[in-house]
Protein backbone atom coordinates (compact mmCIF):
# COMPACT_ATOMS: atom_id res chain seq x y z
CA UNK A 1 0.00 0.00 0.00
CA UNK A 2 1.32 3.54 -0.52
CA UNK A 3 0.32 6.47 1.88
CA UNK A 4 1.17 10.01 0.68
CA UNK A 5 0.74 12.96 3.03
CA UNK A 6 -2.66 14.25 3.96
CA UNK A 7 -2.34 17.24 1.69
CA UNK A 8 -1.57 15.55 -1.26
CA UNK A 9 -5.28 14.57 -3.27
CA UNK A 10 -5.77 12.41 -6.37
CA UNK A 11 -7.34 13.62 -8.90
CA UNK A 12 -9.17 12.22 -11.64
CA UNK A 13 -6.29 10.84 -13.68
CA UNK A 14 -4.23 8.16 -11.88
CA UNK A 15 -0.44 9.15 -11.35
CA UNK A 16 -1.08 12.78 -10.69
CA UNK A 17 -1.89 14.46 -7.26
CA UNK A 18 -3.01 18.00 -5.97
CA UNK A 19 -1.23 19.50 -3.13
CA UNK A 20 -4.05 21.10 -1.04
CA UNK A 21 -1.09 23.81 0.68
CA UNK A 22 1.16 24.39 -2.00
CA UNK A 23 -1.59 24.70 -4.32
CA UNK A 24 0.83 22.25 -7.04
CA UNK A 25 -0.05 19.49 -9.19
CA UNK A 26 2.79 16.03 -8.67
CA UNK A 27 3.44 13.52 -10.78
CA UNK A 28 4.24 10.21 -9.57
CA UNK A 29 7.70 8.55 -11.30
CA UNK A 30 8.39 5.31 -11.58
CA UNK A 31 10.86 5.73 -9.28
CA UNK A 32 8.73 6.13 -6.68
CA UNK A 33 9.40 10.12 -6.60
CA UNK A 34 6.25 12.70 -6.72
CA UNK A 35 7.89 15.30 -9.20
CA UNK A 36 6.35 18.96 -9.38
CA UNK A 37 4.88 19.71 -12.57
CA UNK A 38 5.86 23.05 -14.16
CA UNK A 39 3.96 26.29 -14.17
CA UNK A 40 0.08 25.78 -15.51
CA UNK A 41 -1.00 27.22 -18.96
CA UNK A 42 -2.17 30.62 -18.90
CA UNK A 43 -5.44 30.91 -20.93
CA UNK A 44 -5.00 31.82 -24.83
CA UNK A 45 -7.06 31.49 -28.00
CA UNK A 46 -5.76 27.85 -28.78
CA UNK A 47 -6.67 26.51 -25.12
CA UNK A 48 -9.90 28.01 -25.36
CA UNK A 49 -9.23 30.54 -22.56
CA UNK A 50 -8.77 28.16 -19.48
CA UNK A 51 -6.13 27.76 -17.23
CA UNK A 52 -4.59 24.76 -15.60
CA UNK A 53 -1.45 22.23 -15.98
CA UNK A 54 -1.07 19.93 -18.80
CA UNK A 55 -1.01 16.47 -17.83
CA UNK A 56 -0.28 12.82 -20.21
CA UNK A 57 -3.05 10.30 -20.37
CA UNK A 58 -2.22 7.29 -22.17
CA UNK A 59 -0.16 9.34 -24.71
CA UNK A 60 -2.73 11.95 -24.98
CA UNK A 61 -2.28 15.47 -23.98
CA UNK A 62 -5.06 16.34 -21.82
CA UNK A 63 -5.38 19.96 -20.17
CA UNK A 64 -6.94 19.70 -15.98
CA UNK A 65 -8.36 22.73 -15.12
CA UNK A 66 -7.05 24.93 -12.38
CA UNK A 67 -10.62 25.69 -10.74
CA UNK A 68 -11.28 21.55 -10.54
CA UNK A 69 -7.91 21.53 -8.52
CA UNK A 70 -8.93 23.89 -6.11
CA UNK A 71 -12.23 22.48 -5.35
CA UNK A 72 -10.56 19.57 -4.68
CA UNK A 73 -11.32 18.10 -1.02
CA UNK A 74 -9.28 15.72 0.88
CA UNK A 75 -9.63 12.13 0.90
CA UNK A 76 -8.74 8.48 0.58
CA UNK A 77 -7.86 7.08 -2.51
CA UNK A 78 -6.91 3.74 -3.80
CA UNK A 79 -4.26 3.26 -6.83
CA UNK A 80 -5.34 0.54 -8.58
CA UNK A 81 -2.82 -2.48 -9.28
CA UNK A 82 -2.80 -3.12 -13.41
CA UNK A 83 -4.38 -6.36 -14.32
CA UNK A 84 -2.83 -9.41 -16.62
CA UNK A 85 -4.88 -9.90 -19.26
């Protein structure tokens, strides 16, 4: 089982986590590591105007949203071991 400090939230794609105080989105390595991610987008014509981090899902770009961070509350959550098929 791994246990990450209290402030540190999952959000809704798995390797990634919010921390509630520093108000920074992690990335977990396969090392074991949480690594920072760097400074969110700032909102422009080609992101249609939001701002948040950009984050890789299954080789696909994906943009989370800064307000869904913050609304974030703290709780429990379960990584999920991958399955053989």
């Amino acid at each position: 089982m791994v246990k990450f400090p209290k402030e540190f939230v999952a959000i809704k794609y798995p390797g990634y986590f919010w921390n509630l105080n520093e108000q920074k989105l992690y990335s977990i390595k396969i090392s074991g590591m949480l690594h920072p991610l760097s400074v969110p987008y700032t909102p422009n014509v080609f992101n249609n105007f939001t701002t948040g981090y950009t984050v890789s899902v299954k080789g696909r770009k994906r943009i989370v949203d800064i307000e869904y961070l913050k609304n974030l509350k703290p709780a429990d959550s379960v990584i999920p071991l991958e399955r053989k098929k």
